[in-house]
PDB file of N, CA and C in Angstrom:
ATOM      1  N   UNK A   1     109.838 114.162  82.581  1.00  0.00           N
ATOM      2  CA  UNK A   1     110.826 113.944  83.597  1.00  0.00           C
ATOM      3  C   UNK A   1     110.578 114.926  84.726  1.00  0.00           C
ATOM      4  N   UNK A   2     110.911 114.340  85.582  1.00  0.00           N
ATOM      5  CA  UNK A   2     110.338 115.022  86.980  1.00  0.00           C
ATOM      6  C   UNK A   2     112.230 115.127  88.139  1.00  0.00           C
ATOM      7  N   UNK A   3     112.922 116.176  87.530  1.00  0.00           N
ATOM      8  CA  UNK A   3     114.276 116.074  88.081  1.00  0.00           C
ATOM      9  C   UNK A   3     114.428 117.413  89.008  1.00  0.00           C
ATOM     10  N   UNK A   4     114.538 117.819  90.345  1.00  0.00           N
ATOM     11  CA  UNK A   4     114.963 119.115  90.890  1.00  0.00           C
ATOM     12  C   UNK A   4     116.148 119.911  90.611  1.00  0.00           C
ATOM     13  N   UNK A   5     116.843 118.503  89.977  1.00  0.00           N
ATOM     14  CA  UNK A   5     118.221 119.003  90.429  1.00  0.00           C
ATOM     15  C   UNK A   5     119.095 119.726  88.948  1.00  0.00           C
ATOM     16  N   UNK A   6     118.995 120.573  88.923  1.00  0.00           N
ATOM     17  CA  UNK A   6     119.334 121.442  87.497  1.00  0.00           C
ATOM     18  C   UNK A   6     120.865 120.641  86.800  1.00  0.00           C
ATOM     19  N   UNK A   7     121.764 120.096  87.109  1.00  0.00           N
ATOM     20  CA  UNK A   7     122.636 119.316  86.946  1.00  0.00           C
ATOM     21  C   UNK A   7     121.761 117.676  86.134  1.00  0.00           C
ATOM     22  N   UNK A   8     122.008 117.228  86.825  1.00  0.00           N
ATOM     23  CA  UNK A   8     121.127 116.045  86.736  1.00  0.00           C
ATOM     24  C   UNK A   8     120.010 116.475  85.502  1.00  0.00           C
ATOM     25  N   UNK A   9     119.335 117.244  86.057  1.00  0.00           N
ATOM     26  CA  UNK A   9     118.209 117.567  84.677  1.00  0.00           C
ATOM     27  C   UNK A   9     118.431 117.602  83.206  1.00  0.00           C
ATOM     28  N   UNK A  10     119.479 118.547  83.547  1.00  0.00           N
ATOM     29  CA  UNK A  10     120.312 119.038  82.130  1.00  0.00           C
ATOM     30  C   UNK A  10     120.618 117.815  81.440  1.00  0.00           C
ATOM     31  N   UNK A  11     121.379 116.910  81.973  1.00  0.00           N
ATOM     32  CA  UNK A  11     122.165 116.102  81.995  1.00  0.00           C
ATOM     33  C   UNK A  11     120.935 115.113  81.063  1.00  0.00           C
ATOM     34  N   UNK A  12     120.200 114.288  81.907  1.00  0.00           N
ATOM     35  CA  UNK A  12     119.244 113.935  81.339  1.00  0.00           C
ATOM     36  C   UNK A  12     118.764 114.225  79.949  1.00  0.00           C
ATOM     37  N   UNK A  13     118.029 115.283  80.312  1.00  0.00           N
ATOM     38  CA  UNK A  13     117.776 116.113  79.366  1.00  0.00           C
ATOM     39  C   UNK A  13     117.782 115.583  77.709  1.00  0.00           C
ATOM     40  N   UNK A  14     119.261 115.849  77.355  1.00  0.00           N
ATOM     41  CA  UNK A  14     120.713 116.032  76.574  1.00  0.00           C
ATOM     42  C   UNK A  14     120.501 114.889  76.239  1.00  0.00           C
ATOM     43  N   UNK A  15     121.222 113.635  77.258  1.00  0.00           N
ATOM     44  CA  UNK A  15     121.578 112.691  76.794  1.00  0.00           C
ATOM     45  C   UNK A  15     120.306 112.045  76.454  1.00  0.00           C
ATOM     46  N   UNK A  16     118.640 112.070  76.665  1.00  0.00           N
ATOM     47  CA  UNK A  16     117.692 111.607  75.955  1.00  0.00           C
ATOM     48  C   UNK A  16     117.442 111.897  74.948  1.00  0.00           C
ATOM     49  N   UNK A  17     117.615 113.488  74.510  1.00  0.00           N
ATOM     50  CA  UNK A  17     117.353 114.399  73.412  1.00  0.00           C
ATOM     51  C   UNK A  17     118.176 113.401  72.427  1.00  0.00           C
ATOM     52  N   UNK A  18     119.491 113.249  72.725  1.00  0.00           N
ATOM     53  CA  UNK A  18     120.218 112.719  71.991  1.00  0.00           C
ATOM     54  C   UNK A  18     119.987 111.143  71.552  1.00  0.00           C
ATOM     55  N   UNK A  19     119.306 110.745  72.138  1.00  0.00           N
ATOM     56  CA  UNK A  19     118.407 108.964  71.537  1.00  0.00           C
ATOM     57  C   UNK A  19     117.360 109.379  70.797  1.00  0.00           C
ATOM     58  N   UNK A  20     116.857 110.442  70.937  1.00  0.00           N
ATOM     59  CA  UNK A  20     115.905 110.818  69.564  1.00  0.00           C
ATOM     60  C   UNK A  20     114.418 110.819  70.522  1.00  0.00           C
ATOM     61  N   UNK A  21     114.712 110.665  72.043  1.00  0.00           N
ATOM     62  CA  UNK A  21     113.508 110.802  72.787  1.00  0.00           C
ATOM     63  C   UNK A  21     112.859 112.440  73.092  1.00  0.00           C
ATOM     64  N   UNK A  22     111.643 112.884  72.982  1.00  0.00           N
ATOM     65  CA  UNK A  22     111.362 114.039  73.563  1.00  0.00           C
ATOM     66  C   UNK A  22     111.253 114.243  74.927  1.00  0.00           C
ATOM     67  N   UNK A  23     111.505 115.567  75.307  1.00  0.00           N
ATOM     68  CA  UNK A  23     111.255 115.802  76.904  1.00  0.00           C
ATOM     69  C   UNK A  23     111.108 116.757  77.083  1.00  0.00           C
ATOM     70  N   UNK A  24     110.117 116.473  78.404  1.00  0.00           N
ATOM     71  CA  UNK A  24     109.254 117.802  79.324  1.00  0.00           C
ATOM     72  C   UNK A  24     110.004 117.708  80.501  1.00  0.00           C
ATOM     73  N   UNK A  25     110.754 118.351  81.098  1.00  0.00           N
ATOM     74  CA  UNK A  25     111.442 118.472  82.124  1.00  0.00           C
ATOM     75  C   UNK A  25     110.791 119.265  82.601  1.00  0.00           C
ATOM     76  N   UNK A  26     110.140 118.518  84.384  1.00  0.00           N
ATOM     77  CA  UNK A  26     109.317 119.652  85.038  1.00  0.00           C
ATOM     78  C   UNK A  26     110.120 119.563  86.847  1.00  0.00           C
ATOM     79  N   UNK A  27     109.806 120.738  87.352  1.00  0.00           N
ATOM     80  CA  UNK A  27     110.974 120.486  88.402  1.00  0.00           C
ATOM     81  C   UNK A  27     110.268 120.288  89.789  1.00  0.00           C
ATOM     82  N   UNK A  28     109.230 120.502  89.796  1.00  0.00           N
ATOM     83  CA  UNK A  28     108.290 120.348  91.020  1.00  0.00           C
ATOM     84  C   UNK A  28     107.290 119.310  90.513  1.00  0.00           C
ATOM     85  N   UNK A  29     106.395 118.920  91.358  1.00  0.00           N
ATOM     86  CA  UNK A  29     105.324 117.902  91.975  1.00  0.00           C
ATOM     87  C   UNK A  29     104.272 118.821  91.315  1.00  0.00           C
ATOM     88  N   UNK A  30     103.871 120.049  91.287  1.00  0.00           N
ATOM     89  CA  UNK A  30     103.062 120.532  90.878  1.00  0.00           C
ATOM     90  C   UNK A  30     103.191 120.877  89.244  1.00  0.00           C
ATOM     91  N   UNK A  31     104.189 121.541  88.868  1.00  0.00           N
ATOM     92  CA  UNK A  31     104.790 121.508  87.764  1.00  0.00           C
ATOM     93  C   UNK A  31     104.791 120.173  86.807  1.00  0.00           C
ATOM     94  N   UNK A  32     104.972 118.929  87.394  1.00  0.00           N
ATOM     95  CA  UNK A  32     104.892 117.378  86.996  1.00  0.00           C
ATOM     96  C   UNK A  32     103.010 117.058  86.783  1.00  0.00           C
ATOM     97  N   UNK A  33     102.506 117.393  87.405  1.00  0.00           N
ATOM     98  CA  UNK A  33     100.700 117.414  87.395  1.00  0.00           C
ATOM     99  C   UNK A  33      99.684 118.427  86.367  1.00  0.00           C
ATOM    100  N   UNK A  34     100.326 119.402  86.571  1.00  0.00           N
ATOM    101  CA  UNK A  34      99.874 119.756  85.053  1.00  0.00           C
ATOM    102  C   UNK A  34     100.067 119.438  84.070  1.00  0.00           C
ATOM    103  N   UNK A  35     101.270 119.367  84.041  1.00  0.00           N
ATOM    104  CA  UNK A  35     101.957 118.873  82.971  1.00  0.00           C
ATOM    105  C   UNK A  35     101.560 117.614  82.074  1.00  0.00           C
ATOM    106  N   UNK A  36     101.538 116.941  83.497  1.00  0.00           N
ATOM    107  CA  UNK A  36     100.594 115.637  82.910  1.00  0.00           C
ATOM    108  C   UNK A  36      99.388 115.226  81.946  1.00  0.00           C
ATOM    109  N   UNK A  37      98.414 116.675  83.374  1.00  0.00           N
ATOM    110  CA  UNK A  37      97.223 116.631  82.811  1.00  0.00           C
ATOM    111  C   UNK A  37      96.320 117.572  81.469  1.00  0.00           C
ATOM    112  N   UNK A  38      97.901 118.340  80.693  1.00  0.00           N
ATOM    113  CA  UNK A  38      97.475 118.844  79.122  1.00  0.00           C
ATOM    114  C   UNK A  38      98.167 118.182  78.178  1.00  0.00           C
ATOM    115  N   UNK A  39      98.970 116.905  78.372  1.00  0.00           N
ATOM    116  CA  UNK A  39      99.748 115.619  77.349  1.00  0.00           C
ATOM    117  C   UNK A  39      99.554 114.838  77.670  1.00  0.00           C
ATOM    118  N   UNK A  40     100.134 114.117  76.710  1.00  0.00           N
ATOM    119  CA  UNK A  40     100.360 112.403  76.688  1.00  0.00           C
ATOM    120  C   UNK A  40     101.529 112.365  76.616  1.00  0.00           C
ATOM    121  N   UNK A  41     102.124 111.653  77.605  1.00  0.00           N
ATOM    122  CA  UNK A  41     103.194 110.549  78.188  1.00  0.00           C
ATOM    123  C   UNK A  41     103.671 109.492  77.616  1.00  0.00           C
ATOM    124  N   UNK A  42     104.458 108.868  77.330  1.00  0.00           N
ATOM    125  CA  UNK A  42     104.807 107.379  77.086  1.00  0.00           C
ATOM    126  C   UNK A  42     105.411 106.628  77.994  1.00  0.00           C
ATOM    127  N   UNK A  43     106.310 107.767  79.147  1.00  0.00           N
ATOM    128  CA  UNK A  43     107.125 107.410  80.298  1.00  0.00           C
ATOM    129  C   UNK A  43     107.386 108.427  81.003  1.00  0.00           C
ATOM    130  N   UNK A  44     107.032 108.244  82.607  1.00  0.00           N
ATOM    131  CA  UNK A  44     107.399 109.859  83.600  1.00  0.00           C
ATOM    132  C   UNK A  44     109.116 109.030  84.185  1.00  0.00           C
ATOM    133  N   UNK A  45     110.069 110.043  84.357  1.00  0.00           N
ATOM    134  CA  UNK A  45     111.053 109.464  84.988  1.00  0.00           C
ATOM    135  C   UNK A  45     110.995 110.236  86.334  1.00  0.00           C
ATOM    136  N   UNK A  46     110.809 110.088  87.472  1.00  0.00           N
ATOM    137  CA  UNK A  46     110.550 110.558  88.831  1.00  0.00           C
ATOM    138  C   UNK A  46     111.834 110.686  89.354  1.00  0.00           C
ATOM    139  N   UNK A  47     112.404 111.501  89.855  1.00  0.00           N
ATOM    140  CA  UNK A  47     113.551 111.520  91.132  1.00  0.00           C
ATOM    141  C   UNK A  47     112.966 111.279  92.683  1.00  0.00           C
ATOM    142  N   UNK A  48     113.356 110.289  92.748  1.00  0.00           N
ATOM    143  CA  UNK A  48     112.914 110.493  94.463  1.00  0.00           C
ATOM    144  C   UNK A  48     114.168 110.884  95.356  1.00  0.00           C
ATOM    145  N   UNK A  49     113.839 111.653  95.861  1.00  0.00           N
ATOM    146  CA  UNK A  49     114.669 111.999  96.765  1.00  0.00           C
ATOM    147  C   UNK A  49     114.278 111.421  98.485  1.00  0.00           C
ATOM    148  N   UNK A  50     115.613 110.629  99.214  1.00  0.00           N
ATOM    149  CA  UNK A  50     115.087 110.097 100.375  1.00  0.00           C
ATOM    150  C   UNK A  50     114.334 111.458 101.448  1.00  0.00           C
ATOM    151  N   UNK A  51     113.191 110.723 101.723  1.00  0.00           N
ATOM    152  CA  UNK A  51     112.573 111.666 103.029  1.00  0.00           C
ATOM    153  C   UNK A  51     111.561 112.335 102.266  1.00  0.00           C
ATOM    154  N   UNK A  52     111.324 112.258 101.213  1.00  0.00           N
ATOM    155  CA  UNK A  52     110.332 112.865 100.409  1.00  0.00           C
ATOM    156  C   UNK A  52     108.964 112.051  99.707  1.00  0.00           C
ATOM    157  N   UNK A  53     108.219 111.839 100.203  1.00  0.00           N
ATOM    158  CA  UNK A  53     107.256 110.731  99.485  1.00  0.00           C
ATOM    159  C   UNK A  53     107.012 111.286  98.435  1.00  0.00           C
ATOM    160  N   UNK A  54     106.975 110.247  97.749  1.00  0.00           N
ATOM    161  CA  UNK A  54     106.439 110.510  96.197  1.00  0.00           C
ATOM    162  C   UNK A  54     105.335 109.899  95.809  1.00  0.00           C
ATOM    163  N   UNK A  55     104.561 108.954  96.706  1.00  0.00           N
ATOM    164  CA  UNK A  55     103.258 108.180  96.531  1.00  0.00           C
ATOM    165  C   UNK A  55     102.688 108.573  96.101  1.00  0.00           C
ATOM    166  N   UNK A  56     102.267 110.322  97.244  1.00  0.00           N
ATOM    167  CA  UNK A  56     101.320 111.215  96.500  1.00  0.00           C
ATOM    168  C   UNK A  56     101.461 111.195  94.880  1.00  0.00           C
ATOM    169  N   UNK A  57     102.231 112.322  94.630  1.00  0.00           N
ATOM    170  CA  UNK A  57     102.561 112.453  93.038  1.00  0.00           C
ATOM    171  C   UNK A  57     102.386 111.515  92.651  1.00  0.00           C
ATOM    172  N   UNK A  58     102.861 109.875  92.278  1.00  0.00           N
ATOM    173  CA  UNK A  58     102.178 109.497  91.476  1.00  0.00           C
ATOM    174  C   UNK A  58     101.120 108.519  91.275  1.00  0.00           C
ATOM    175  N   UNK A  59     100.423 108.895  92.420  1.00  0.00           N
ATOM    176  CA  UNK A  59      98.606 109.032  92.476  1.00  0.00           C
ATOM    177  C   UNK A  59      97.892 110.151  92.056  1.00  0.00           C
ATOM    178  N   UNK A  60      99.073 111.309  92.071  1.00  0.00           N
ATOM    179  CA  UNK A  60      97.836 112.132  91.348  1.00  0.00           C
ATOM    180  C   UNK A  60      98.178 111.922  89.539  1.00  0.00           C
ATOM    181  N   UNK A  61      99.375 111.724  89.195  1.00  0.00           N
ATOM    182  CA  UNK A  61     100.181 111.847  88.376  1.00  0.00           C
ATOM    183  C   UNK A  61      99.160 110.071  87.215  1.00  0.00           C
ATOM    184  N   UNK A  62      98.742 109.240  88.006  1.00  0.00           N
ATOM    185  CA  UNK A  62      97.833 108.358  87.521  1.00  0.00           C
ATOM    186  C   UNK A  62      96.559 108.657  87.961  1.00  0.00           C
ATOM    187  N   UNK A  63      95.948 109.994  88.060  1.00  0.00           N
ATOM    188  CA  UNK A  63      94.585 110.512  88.795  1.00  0.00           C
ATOM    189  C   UNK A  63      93.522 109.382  87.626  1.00  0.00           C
ATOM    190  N   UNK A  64      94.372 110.027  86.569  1.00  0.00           N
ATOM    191  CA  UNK A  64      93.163 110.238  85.231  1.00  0.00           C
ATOM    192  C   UNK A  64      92.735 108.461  84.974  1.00  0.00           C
ATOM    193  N   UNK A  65      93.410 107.783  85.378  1.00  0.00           N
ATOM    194  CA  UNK A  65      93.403 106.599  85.471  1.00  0.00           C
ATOM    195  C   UNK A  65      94.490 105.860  84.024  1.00  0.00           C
ATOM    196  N   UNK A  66      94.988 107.014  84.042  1.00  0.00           N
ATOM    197  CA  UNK A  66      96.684 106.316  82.896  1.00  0.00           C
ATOM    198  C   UNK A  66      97.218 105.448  83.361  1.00  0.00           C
ATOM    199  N   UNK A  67      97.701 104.809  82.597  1.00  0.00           N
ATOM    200  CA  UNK A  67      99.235 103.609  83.099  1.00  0.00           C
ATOM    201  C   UNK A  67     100.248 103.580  82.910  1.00  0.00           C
ATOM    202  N   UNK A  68     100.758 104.919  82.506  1.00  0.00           N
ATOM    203  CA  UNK A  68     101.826 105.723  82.023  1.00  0.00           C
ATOM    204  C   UNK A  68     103.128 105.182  82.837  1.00  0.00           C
ATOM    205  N   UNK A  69     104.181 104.386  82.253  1.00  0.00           N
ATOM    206  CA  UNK A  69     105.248 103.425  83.369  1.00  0.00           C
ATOM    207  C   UNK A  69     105.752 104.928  83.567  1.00  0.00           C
ATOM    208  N   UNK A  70     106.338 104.246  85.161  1.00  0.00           N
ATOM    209  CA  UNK A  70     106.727 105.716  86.018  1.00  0.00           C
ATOM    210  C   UNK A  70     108.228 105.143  86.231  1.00  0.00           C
ATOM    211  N   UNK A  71     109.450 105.581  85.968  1.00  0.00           N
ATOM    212  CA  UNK A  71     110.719 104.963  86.551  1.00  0.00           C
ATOM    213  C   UNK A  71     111.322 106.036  87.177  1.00  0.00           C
ATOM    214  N   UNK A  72     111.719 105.358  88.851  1.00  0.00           N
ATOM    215  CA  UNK A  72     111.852 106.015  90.013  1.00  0.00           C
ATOM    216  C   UNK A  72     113.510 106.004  89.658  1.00  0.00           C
ATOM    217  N   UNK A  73     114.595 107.288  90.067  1.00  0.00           N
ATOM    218  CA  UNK A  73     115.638 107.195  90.260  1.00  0.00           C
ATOM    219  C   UNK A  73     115.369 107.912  91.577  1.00  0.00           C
ATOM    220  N   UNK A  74     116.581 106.968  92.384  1.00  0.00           N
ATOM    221  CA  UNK A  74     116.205 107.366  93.585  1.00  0.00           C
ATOM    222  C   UNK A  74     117.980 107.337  94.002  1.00  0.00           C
ATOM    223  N   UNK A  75     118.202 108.048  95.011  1.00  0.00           N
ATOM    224  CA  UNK A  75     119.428 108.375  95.364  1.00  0.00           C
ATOM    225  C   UNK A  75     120.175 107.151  96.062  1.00  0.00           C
ATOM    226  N   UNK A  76     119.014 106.688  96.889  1.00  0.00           N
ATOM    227  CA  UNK A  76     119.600 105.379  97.621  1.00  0.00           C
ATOM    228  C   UNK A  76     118.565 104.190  97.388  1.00  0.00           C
ATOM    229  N   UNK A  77     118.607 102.933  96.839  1.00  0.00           N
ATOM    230  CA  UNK A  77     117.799 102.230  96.725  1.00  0.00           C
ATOM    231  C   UNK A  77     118.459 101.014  97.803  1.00  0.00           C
ATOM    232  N   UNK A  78     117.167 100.718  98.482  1.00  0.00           N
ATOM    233  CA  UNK A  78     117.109  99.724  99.063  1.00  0.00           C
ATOM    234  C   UNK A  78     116.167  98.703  98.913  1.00  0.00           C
ATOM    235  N   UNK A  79     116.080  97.693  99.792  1.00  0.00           N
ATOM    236  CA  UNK A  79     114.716  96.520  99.246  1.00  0.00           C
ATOM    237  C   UNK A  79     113.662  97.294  99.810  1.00  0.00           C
ATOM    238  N   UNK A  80     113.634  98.370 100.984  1.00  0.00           N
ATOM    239  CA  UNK A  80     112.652  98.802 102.229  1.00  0.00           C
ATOM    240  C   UNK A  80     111.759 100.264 100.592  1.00  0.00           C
ATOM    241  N   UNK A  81     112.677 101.015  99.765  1.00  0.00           N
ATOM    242  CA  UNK A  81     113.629 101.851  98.771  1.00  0.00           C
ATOM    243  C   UNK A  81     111.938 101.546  97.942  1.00  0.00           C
ATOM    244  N   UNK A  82     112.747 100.603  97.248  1.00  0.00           N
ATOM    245  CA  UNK A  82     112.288  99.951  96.262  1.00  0.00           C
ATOM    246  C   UNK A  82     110.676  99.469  96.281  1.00  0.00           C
ATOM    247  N   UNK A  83     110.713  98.678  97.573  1.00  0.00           N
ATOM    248  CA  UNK A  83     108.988  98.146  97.792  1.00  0.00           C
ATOM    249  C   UNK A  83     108.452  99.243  98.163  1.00  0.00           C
ATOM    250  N   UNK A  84     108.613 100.583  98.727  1.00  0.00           N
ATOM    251  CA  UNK A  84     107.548 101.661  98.588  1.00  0.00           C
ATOM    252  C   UNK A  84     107.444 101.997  97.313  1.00  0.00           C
ATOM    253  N   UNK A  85     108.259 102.457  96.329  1.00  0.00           N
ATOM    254  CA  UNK A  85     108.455 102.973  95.533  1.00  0.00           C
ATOM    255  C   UNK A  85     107.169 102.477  94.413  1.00  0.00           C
ATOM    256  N   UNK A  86     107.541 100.809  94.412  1.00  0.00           N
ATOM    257  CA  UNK A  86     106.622  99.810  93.587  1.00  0.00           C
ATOM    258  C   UNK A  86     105.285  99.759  94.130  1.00  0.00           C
ATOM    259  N   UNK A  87     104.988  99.908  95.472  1.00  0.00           N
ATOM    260  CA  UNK A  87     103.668  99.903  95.922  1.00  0.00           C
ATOM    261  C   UNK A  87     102.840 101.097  96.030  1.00  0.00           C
ATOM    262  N   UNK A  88     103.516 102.545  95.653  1.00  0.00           N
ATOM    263  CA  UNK A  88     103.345 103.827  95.385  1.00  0.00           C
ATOM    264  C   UNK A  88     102.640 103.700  93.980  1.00  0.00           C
ATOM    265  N   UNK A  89     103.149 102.723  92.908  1.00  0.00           N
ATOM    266  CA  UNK A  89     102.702 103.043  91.681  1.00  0.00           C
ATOM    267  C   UNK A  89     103.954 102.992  90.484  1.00  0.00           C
ATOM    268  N   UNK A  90     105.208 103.235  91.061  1.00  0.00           N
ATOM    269  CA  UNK A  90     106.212 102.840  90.378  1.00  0.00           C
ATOM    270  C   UNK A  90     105.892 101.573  89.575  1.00  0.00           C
ATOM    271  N   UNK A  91     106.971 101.768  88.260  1.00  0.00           N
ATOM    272  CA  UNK A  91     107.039 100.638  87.579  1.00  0.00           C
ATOM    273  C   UNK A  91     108.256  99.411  87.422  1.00  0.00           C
ATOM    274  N   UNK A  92     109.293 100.711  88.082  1.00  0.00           N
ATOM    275  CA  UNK A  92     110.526 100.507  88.081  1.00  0.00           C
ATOM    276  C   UNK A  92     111.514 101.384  88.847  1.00  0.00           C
ATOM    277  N   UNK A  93     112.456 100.997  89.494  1.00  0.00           N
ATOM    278  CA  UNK A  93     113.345 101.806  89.717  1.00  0.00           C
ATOM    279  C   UNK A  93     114.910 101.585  89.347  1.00  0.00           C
ATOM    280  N   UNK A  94     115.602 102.745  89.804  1.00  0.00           N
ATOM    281  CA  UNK A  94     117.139 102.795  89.428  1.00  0.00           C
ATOM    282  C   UNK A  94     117.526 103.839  89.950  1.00  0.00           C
ATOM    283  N   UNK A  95     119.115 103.098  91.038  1.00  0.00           N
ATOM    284  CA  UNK A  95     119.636 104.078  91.775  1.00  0.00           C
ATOM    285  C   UNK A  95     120.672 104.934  91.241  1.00  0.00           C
ATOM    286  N   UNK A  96     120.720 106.341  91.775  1.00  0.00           N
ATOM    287  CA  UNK A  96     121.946 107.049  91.135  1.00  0.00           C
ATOM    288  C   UNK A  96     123.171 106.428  92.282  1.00  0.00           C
ATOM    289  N   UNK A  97     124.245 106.780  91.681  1.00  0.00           N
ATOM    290  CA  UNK A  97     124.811 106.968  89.940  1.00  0.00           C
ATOM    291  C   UNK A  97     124.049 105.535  89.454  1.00  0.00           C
ATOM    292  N   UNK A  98     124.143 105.939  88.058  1.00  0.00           N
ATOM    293  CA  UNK A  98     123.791 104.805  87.284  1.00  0.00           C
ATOM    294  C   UNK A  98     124.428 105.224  86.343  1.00  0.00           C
ATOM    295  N   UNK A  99     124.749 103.948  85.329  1.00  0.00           N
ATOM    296  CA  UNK A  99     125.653 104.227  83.791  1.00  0.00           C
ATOM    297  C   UNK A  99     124.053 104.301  82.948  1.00  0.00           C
ATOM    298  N   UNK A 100     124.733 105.537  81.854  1.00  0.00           N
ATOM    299  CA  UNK A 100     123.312 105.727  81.283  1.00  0.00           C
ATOM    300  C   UNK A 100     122.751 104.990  80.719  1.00  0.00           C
ATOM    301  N   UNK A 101     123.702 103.820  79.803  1.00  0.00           N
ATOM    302  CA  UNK A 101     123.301 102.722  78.870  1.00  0.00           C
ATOM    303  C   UNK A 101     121.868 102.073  80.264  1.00  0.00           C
ATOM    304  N   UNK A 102     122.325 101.637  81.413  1.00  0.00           N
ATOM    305  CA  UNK A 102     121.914 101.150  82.136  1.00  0.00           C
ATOM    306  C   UNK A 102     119.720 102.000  82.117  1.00  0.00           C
ATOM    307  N   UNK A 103     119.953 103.157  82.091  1.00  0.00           N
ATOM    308  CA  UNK A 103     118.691 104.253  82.045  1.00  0.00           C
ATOM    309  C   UNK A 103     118.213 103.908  81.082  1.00  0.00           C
ATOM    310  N   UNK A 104     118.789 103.906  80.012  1.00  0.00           N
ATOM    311  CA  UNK A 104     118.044 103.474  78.491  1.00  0.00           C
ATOM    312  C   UNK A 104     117.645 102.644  78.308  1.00  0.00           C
ATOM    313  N   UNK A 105     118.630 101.370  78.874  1.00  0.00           N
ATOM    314  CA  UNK A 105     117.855  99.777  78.541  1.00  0.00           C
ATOM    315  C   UNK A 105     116.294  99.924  79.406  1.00  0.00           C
ATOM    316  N   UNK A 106     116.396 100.266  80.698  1.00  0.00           N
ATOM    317  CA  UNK A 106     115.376 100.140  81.474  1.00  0.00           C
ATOM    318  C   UNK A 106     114.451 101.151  81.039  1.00  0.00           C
ATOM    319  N   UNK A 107     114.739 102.284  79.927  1.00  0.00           N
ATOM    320  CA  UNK A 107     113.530 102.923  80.005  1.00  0.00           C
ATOM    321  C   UNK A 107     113.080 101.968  78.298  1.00  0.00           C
ATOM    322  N   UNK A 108     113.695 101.799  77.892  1.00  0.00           N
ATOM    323  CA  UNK A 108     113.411 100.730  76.220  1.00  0.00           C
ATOM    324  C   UNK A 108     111.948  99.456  76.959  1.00  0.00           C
ATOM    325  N   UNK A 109     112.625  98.764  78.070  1.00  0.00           N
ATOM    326  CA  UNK A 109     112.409  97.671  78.651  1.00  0.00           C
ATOM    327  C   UNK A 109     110.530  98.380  78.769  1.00  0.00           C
ATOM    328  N   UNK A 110     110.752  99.261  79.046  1.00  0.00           N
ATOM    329  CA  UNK A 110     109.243  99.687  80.440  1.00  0.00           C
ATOM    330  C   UNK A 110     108.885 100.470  78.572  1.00  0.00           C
ATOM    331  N   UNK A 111     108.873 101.088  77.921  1.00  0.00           N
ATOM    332  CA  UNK A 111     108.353 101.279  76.813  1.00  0.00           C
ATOM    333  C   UNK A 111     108.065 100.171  76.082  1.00  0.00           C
ATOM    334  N   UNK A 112     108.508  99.024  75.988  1.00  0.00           N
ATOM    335  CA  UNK A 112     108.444  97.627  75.427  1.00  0.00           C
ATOM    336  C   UNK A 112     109.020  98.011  73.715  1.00  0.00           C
ATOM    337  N   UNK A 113     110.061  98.491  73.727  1.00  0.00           N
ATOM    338  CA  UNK A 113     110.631  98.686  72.452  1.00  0.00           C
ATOM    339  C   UNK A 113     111.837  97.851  72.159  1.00  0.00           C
TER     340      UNK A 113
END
């Protein structure tokens, strides 16, 4: 998980820990790239924050040539939102707030479980 926001992170965090999922909570772009590149992944969850591209990251974040599903939460999703997001490399997105059931189905969905 790729979250800045120490709230939100936590939050996350917790409530994945608590589905029985593991997590690497990393808080920077650089921090998210190493990270990457000494594990294996099953799913990155990205925060995008508006005004901030995230293309980069996850082009470098698929350098190695992984296909690791990436699900974008993004603060404001729009259709303009969304089609960068997906043409960046995203697999999926979901805007905050979101109900968590809502996070889980979509991260179950993109794990194919």
């Amino acid at each position: 998980m790729v979250e800045d926001d120490p709230k939100v992170g936590s939050f996350l965090t917790q409530s994945l820990r608590a589905e029985a999922y593991l997590v690497d909570w990393a808080t920077t772009a650089e921090d998210a790239v190493a990270r990457a590149a000494r594990g294996h992944f099953d799913l990155i969850l990205l925060d995008r924050v508006p005004g901030r591209p995230n293309g980069d990251l996850m082009r470098r974040l698929h350098a190695d040539g992984s296909s690791v599903p990436i699900l974008v939460l993004t603060a404001q999703e729009s259709a303009d939102e969304r089609r960068v997001a997906l043409g960046a490399g995203a697999h999926d997105t979901l805007a905050k707030p979101f109900r968590l059931e809502v996070l889980l189905q979509r991260i179950r969905d993109l794990l194919d479980v």
